[in-house]
C-alpha atoms as a PDB file:
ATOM      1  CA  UNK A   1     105.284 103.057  89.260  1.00  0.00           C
ATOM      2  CA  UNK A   2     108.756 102.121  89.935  1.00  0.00           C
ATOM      3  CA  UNK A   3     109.901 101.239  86.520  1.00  0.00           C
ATOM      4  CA  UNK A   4     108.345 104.752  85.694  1.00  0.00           C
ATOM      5  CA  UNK A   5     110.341 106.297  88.479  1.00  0.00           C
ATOM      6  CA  UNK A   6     113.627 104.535  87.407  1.00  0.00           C
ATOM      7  CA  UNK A   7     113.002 104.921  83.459  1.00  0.00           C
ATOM      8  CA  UNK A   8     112.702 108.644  84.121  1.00  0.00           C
ATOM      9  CA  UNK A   9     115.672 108.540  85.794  1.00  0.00           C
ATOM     10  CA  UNK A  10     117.521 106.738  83.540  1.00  0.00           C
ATOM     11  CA  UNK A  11     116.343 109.007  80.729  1.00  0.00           C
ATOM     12  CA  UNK A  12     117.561 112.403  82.317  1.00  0.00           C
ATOM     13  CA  UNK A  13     120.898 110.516  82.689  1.00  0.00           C
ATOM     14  CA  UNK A  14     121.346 109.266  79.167  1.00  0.00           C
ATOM     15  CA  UNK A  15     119.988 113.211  77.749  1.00  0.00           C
ATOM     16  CA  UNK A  16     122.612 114.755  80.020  1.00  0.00           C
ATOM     17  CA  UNK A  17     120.487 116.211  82.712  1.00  0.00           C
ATOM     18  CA  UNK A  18     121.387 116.709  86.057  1.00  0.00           C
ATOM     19  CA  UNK A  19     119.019 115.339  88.322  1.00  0.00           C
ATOM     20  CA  UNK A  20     119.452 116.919  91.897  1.00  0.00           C
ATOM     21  CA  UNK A  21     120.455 114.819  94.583  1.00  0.00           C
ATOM     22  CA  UNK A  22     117.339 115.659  96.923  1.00  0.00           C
ATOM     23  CA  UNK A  23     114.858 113.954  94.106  1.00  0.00           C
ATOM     24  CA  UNK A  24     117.069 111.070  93.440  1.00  0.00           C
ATOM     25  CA  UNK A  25     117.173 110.786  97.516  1.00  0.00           C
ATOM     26  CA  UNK A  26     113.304 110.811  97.353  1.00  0.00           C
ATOM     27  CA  UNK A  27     112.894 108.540  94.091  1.00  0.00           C
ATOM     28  CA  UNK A  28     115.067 105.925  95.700  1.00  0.00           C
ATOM     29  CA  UNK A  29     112.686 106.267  98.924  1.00  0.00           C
ATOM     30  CA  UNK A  30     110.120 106.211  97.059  1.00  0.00           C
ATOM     31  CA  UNK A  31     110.676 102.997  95.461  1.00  0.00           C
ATOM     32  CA  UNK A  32     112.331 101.320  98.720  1.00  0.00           C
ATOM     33  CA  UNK A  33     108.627 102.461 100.489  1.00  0.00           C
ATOM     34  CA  UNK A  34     106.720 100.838  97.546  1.00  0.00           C
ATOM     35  CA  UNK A  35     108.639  97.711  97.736  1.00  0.00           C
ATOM     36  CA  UNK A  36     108.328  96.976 101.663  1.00  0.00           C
ATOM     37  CA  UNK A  37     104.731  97.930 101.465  1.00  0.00           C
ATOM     38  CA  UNK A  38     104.209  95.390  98.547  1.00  0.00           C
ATOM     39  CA  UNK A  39     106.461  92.645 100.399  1.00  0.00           C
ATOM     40  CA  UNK A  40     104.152  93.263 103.871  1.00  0.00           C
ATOM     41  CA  UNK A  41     101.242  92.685 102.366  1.00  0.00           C
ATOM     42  CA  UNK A  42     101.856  90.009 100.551  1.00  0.00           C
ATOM     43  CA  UNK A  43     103.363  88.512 103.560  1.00  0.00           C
ATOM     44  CA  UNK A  44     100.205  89.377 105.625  1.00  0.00           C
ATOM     45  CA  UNK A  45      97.127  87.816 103.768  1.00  0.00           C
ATOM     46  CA  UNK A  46      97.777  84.580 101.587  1.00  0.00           C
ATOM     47  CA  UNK A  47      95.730  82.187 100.343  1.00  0.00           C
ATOM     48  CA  UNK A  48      97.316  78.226 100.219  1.00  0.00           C
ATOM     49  CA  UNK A  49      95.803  74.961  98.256  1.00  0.00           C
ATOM     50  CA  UNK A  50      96.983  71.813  99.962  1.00  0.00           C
ATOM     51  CA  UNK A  51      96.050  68.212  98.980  1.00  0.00           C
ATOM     52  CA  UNK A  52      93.237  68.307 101.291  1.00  0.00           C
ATOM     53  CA  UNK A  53      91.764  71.778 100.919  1.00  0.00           C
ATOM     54  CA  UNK A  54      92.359  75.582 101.117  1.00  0.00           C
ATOM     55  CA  UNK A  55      94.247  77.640 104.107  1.00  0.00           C
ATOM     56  CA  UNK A  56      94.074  81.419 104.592  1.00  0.00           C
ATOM     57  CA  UNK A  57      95.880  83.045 106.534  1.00  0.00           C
ATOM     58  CA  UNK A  58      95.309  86.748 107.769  1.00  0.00           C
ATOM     59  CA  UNK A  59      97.339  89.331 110.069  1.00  0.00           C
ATOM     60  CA  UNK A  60     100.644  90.129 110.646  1.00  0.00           C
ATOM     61  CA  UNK A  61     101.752  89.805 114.248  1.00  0.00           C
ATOM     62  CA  UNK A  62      98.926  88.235 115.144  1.00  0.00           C
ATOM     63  CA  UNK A  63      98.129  84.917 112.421  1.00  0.00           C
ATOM     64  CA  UNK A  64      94.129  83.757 112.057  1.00  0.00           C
ATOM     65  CA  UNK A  65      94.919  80.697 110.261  1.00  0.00           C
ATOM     66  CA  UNK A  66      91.517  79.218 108.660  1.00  0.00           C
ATOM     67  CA  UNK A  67      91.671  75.795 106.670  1.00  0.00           C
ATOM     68  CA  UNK A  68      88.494  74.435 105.148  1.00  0.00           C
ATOM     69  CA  UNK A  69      88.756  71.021 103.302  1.00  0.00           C
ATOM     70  CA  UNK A  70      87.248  70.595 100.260  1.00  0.00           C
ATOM     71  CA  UNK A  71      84.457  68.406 101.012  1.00  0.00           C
ATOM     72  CA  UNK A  72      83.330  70.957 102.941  1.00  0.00           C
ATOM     73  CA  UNK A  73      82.661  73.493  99.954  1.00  0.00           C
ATOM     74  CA  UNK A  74      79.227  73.271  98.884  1.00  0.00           C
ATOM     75  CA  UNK A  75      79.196  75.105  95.677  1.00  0.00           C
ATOM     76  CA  UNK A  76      81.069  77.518  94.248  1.00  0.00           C
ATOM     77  CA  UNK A  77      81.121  80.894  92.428  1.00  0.00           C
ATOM     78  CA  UNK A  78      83.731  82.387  89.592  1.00  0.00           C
ATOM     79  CA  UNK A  79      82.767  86.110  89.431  1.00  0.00           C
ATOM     80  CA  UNK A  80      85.409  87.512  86.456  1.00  0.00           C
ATOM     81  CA  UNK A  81      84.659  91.297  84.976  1.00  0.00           C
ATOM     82  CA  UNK A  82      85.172  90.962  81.163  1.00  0.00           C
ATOM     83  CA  UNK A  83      87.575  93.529  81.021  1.00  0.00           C
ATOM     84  CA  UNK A  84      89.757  92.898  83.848  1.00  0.00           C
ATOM     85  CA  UNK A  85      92.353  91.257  81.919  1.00  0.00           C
ATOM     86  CA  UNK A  86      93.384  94.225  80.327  1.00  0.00           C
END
């Protein structure tokens, strides 16, 4: 979305057109917004391998930090649509 945002942008300036300075105010918004909301969630639920196992941790403000070692997995499942990839 934001390389959408910015190549339109970047069009209208290389054609000539104005673009007004309320929707370049709001595309720059726009893509700050998208950015911090990426960044906080990727800061608030991770997932960690460590030489003895796996962490996850969840929340924000408030951490639940899980670790479960790996000889405590039992089994384990790989569910993988075909065409996710794509």
């Amino acid at each position: 979305m934001i390389f959408i945002i910015v190549g339109v942008l970047i069009y209208f300036n290389g054609v000539g057109l104005t673009v007004p300075k309320f929707v370049l105010i709001i595309s720059i918004s726009f893509i700050f917004l998208l950015i911090k909301f990426t960044e906080i969630y990727r800061i608030k639920d991770w997932w960690g391998i460590t030489n003895s196992g796996f962490v996850q941790s969840l929340g924000l403000l408030n951490k639940n930090v899980r670790e479960v070692g790996f000889s405590s997995i039992s089994d384990m499942d790989v569910h993988k649509p075909f065409l996710k990839d794509f």
